[in-house]
PDB file of N, CA and C in Angstrom:
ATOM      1  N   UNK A   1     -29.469  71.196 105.863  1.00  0.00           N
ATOM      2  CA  UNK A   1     -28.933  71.960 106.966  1.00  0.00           C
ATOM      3  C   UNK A   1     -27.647  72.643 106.524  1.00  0.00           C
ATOM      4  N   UNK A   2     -27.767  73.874 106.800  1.00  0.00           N
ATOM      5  CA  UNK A   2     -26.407  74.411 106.805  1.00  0.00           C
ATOM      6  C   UNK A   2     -24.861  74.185 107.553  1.00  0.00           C
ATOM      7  N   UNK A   3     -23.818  74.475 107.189  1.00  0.00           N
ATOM      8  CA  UNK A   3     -22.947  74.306 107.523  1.00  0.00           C
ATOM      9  C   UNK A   3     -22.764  75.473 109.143  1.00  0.00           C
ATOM     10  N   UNK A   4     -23.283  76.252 109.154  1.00  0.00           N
ATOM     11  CA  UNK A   4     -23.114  77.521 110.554  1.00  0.00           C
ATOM     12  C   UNK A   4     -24.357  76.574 111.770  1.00  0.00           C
ATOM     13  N   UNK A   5     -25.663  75.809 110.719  1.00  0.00           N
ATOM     14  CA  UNK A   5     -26.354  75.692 111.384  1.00  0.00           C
ATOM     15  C   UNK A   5     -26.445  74.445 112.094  1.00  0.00           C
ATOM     16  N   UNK A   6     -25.069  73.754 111.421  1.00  0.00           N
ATOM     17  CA  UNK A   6     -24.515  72.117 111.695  1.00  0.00           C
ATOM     18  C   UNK A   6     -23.598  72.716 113.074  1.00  0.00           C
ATOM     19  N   UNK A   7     -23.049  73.771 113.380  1.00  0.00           N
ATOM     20  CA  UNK A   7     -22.204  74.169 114.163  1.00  0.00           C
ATOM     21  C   UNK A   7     -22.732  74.457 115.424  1.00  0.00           C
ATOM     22  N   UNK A   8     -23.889  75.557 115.272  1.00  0.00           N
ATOM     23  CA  UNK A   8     -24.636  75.930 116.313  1.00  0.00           C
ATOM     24  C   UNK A   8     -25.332  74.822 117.040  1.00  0.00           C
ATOM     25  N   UNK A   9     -26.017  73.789 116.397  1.00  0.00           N
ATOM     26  CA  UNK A   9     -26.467  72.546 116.699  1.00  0.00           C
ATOM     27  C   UNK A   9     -25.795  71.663 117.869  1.00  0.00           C
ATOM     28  N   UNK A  10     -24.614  71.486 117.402  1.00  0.00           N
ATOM     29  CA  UNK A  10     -23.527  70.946 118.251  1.00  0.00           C
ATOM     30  C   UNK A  10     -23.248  71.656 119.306  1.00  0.00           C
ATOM     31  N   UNK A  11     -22.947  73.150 118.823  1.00  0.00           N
ATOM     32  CA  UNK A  11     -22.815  74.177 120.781  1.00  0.00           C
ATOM     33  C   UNK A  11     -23.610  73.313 121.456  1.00  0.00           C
ATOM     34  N   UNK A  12     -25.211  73.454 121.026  1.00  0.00           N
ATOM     35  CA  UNK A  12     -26.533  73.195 121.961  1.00  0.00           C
ATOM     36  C   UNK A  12     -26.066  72.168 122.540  1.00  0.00           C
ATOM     37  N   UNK A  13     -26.071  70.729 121.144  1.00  0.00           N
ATOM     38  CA  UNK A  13     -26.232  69.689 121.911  1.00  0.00           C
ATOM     39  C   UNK A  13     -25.163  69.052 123.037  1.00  0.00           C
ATOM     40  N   UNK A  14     -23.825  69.913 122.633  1.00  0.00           N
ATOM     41  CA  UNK A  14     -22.699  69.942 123.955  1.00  0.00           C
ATOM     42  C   UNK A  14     -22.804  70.217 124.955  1.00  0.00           C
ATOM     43  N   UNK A  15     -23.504  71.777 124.857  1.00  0.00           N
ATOM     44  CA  UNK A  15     -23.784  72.125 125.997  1.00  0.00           C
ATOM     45  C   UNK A  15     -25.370  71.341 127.128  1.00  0.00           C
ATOM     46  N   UNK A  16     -26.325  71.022 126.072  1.00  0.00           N
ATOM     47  CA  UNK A  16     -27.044  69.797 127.094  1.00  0.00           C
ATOM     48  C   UNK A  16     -26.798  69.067 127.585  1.00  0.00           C
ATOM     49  N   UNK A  17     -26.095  68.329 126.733  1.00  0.00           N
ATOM     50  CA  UNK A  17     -25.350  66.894 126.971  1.00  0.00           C
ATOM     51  C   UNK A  17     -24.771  66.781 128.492  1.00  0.00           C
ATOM     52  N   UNK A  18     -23.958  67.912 128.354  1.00  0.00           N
ATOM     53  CA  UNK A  18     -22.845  68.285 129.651  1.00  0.00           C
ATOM     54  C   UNK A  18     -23.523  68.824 130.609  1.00  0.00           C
ATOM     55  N   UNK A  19     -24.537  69.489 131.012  1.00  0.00           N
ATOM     56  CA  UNK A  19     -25.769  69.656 131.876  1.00  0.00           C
ATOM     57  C   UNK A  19     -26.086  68.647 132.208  1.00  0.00           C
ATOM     58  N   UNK A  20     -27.016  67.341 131.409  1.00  0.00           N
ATOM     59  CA  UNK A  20     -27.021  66.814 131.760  1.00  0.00           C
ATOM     60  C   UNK A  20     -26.576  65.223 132.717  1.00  0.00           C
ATOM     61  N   UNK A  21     -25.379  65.059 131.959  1.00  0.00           N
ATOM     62  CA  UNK A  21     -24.249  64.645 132.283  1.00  0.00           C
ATOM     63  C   UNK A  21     -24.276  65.047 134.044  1.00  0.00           C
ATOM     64  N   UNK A  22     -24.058  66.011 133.806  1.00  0.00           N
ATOM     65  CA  UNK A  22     -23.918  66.566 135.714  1.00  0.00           C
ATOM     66  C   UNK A  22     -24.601  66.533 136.402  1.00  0.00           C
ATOM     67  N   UNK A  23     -25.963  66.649 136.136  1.00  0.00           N
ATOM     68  CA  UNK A  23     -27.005  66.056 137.190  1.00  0.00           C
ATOM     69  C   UNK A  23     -27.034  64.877 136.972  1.00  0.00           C
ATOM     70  N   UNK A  24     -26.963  64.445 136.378  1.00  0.00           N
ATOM     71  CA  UNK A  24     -27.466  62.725 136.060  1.00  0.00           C
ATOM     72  C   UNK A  24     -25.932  62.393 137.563  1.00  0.00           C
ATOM     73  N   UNK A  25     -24.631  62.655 137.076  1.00  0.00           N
ATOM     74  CA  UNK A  25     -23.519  62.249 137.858  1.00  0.00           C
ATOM     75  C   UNK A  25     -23.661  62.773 139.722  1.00  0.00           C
ATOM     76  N   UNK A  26     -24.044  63.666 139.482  1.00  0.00           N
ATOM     77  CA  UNK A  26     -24.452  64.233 141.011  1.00  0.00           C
ATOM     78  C   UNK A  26     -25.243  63.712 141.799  1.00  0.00           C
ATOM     79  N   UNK A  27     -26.295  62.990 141.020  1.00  0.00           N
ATOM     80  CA  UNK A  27     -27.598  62.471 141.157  1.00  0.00           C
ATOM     81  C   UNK A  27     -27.482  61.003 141.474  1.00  0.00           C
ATOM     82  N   UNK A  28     -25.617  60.239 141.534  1.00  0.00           N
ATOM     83  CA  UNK A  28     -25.427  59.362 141.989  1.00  0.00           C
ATOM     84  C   UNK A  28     -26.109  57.721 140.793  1.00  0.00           C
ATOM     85  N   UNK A  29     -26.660  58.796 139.402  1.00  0.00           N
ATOM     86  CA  UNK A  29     -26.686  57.849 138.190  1.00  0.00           C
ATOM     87  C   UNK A  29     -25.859  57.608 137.377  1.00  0.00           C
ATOM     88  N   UNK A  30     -24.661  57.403 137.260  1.00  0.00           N
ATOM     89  CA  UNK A  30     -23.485  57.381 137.130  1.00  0.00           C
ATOM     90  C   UNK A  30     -23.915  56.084 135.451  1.00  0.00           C
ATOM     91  N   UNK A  31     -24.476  55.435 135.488  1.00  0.00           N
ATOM     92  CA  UNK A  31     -24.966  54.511 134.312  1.00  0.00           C
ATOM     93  C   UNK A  31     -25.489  55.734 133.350  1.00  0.00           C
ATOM     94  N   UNK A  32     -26.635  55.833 133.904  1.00  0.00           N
ATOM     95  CA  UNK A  32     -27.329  56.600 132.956  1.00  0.00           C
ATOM     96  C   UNK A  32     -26.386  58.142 132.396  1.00  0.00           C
ATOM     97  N   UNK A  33     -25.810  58.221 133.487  1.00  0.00           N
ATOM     98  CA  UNK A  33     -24.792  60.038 133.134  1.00  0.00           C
ATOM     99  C   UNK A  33     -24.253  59.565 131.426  1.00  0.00           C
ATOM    100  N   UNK A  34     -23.637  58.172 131.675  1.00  0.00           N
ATOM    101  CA  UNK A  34     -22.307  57.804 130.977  1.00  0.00           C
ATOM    102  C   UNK A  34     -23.257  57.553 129.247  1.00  0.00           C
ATOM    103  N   UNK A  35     -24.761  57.033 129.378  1.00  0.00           N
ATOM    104  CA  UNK A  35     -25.285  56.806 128.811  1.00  0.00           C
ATOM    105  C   UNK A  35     -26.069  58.023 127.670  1.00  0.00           C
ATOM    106  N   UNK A  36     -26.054  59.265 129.102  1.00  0.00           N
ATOM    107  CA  UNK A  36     -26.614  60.513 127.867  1.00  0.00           C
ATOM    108  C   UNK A  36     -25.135  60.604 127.190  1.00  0.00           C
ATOM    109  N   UNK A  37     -24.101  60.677 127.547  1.00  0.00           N
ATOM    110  CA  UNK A  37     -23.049  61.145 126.798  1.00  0.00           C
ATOM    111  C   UNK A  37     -22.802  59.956 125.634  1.00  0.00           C
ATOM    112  N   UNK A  38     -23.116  58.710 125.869  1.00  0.00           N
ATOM    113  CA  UNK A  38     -22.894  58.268 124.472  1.00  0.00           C
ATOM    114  C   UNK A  38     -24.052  58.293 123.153  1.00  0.00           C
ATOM    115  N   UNK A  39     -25.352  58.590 123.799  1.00  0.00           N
ATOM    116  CA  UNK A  39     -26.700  58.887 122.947  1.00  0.00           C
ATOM    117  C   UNK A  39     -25.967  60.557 122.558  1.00  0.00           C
ATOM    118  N   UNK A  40     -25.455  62.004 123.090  1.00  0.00           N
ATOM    119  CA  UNK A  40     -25.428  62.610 122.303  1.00  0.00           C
ATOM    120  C   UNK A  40     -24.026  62.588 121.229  1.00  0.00           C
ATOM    121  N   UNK A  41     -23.198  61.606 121.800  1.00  0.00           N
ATOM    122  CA  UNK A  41     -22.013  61.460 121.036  1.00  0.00           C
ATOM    123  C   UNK A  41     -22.719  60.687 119.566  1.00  0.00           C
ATOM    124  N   UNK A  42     -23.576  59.878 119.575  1.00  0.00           N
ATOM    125  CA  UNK A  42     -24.386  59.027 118.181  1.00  0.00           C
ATOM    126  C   UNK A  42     -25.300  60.499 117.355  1.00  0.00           C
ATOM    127  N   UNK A  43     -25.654  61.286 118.486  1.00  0.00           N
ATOM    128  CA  UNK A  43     -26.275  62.054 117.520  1.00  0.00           C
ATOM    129  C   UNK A  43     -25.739  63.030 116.766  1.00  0.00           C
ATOM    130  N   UNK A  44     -24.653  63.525 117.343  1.00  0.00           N
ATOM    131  CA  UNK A  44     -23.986  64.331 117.212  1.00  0.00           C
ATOM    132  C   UNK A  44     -22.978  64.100 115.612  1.00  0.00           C
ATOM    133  N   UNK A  45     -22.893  63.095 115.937  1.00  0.00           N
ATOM    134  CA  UNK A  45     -22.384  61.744 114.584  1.00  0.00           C
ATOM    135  C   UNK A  45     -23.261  62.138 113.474  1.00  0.00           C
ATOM    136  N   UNK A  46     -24.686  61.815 113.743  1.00  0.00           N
ATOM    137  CA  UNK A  46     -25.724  61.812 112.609  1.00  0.00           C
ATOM    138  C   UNK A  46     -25.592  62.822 112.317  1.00  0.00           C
ATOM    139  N   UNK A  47     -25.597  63.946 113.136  1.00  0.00           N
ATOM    140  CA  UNK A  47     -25.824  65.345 112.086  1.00  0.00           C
ATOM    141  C   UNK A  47     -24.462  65.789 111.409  1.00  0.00           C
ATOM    142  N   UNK A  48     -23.353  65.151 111.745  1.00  0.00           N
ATOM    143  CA  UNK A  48     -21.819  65.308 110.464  1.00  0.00           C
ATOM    144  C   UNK A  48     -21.981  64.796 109.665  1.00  0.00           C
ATOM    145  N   UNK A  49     -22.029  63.098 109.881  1.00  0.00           N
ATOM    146  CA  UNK A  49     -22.365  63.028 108.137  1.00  0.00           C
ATOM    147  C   UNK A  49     -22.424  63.298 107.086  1.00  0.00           C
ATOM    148  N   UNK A  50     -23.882  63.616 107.084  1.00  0.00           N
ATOM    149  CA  UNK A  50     -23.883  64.487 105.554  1.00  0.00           C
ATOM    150  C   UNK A  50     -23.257  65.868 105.195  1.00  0.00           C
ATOM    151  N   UNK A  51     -22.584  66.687 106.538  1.00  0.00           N
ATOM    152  CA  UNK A  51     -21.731  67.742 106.048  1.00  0.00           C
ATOM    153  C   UNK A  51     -20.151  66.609 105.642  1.00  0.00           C
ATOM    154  N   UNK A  52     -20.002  65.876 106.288  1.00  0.00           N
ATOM    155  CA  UNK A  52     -18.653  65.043 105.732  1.00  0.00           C
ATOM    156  C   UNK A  52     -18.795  64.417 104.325  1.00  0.00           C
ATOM    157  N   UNK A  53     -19.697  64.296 104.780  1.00  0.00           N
ATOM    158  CA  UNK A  53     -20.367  63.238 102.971  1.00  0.00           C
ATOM    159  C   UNK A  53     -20.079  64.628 102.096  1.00  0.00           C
ATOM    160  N   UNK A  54     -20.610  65.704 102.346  1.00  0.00           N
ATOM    161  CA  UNK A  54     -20.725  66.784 101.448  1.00  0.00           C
ATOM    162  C   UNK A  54     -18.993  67.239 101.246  1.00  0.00           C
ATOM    163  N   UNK A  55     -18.568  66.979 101.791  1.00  0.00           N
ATOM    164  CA  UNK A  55     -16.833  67.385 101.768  1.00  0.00           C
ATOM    165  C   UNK A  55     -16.233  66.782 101.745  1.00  0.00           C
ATOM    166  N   UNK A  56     -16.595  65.348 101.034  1.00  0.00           N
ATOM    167  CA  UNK A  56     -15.339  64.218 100.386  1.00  0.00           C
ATOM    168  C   UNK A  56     -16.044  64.449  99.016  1.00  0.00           C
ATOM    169  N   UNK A  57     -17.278  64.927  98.422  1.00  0.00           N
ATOM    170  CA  UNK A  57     -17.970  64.812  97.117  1.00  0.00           C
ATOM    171  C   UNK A  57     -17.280  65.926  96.348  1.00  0.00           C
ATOM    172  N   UNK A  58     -17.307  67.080  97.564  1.00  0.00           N
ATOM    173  CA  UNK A  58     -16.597  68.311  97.141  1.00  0.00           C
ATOM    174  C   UNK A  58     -15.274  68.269  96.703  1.00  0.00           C
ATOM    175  N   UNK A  59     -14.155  67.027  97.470  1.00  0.00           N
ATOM    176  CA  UNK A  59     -12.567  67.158  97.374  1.00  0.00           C
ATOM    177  C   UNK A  59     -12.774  66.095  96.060  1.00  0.00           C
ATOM    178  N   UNK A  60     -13.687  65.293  95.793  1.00  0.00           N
ATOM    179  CA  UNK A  60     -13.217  64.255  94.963  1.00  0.00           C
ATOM    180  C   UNK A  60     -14.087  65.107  93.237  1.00  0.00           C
ATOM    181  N   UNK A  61     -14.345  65.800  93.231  1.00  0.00           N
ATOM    182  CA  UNK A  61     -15.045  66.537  91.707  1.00  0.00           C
ATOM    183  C   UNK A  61     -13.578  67.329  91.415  1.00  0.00           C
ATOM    184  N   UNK A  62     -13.433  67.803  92.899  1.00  0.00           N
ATOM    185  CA  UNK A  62     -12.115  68.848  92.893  1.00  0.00           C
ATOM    186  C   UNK A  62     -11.097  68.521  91.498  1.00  0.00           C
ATOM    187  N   UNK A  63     -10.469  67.440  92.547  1.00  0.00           N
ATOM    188  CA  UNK A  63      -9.561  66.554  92.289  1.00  0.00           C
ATOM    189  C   UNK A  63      -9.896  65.599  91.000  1.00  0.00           C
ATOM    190  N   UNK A  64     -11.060  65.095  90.740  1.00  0.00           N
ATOM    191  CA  UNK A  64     -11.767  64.192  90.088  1.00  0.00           C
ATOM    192  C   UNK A  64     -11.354  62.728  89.873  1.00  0.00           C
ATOM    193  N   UNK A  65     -11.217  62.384  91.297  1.00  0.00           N
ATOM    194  CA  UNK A  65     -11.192  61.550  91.636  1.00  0.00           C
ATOM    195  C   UNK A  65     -11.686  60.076  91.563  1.00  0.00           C
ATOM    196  N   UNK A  66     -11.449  58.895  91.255  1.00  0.00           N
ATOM    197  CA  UNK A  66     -12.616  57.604  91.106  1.00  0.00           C
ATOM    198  C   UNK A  66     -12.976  58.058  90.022  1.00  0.00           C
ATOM    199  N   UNK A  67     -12.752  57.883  88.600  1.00  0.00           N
ATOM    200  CA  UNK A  67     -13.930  58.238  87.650  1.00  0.00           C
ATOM    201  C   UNK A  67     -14.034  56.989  86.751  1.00  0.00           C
TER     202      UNK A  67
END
């Protein structure tokens, strides 16, 4: 995955998240609201990762770091 396409990803999944979030809260599910927001906060996680992973590999060759 790209780095623009790691970005756009996140708009989406913010902007669902927070949709759903609001009906779920309106909707008087106040468990479950609290619950999409921590399932897209984990996913949201998974897809940094490997751009973070990719940009400590990048600062530490830099630098050359640990060898």
């Amino acid at each position: 995955m790209e780095d623009v396409s790691v970005i756009f990803f996140l708009m989406a999944l913010a902007i669902a998240v927070t949709i759903l979030h609001t009906f779920l809260k309106q909707a008087g599910r106040d468990e479950f609201a609290y619950l999409a927001l921590v399932v897209g906060l984990a996913v949201g996680l998974v897809k940094v990762l490997p751009v973070l992973q990719a940009l400590f590999d990048g600062v530490q060759a830099v630098f050359s770091l640990y060898d």
